[in-house]
Every structure is written in structure tokens, then in C-alpha cells.
C-alpha atoms as a PDB file:
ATOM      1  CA  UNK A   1     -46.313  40.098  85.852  1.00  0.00           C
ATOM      2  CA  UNK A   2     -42.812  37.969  84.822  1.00  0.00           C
ATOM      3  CA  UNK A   3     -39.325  39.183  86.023  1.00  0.00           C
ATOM      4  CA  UNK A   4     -38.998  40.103  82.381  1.00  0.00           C
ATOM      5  CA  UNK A   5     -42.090  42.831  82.225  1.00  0.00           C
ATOM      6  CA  UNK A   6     -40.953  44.202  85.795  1.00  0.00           C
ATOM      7  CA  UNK A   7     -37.322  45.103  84.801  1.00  0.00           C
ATOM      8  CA  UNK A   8     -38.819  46.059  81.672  1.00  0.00           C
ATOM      9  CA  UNK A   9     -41.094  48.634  83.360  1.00  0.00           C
ATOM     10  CA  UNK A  10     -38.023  49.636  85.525  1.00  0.00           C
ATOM     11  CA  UNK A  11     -35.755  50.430  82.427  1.00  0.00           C
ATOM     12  CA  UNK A  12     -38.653  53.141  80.890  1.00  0.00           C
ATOM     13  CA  UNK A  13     -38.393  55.051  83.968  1.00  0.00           C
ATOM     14  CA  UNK A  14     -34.749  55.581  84.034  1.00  0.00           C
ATOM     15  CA  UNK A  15     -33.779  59.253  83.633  1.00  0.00           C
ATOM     16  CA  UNK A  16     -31.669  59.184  80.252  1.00  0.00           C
ATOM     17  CA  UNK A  17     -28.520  59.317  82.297  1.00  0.00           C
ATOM     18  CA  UNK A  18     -28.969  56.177  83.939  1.00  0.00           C
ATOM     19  CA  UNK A  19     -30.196  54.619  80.659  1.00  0.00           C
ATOM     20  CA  UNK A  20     -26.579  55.402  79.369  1.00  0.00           C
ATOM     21  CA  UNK A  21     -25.314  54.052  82.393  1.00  0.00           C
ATOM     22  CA  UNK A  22     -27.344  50.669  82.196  1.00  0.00           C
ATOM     23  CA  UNK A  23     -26.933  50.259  78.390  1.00  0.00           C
ATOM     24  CA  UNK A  24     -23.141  49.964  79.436  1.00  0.00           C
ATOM     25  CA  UNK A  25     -23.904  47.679  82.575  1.00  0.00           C
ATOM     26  CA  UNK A  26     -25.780  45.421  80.216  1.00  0.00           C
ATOM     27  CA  UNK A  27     -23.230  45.600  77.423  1.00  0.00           C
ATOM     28  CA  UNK A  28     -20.392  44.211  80.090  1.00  0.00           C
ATOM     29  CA  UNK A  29     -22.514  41.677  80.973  1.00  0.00           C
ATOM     30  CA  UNK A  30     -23.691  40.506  77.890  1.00  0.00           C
ATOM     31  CA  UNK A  31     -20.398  39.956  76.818  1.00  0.00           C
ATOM     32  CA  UNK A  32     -19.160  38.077  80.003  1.00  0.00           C
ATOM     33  CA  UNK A  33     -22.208  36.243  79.247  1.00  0.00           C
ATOM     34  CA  UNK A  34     -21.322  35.077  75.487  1.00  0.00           C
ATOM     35  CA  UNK A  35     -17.867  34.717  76.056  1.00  0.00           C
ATOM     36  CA  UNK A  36     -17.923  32.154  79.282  1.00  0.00           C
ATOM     37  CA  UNK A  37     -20.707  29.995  76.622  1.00  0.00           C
ATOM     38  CA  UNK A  38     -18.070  30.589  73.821  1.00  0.00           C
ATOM     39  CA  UNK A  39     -15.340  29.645  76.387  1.00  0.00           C
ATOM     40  CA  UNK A  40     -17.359  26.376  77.753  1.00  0.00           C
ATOM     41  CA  UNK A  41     -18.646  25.089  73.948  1.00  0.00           C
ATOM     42  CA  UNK A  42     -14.928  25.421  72.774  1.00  0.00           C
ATOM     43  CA  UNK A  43     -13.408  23.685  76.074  1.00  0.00           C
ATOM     44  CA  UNK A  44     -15.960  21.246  75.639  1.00  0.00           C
ATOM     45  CA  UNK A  45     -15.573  20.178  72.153  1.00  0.00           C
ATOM     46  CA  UNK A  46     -18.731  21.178  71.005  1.00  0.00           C
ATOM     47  CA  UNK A  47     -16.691  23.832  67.975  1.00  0.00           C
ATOM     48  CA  UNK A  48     -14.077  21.251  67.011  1.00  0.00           C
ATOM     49  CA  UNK A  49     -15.966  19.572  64.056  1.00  0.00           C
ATOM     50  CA  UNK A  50     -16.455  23.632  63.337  1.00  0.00           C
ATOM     51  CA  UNK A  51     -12.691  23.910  63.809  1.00  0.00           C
ATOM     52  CA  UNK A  52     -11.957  21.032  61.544  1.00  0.00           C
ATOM     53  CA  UNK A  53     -14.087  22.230  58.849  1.00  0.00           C
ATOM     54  CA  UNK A  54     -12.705  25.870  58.673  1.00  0.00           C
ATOM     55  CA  UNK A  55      -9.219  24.399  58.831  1.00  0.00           C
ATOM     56  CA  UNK A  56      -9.739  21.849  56.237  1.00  0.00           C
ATOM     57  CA  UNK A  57     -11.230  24.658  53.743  1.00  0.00           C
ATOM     58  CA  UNK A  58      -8.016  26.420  53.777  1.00  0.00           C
ATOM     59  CA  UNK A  59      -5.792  23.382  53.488  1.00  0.00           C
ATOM     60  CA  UNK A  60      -3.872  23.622  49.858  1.00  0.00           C
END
């Protein structure tokens, strides 16, 4: 069995009270998660063409 299929056995035996309180837990994370990748691409110049592009667009 993978890491994946054990946690996912975990989750359907939390009580529905604790499956609130993960779903929230995982939420936070998550969005630590996406915004240190958002934060790294950007510092790294991986969005700038992006950048470019979106400001060029709007350029009269």
C-alpha cells in the first residue's frame, strides 16, 4: 500500500468532526504550499515573460 492509499484510508474513518477539522488543516496547507511555488517562480523569473506580456496588452 503507498503513503497515498494509507492516509487515504485514514481520512474515511474520521468522525465528521475531525473531517471539518482536517479539510481546514489541509486548506492552510495547501495554500502555504501554492503560495511559497508562486513566491519562488516569481523571485526566480520564471513569470516575468508572463509579466511582460500582461503589461504590454494594456499598454495604449
Amino acid at each position: 500500500m503507498t503513503r497515498v492509499e494509507t492516509v487515504e484510508k485514514e481520512v474515511e474513518t474520521l468522525s465528521p468532526e475531525e473531517l471539518t477539522e482536517f479539510r481546514h488543516w489541509f486548506a492552510a496547507y495547501d495554500a502555504e504550499a501554492w503560495d511559497r511555488q508562486f513566491e519562488h517562480a516569481a523571485s526566480s523569473g520564471k513569470l516575468d515573460a508572463l509579466a511582460d506580456a500582461a503589461l504590454a496588452a494594456h499598454r495604449p
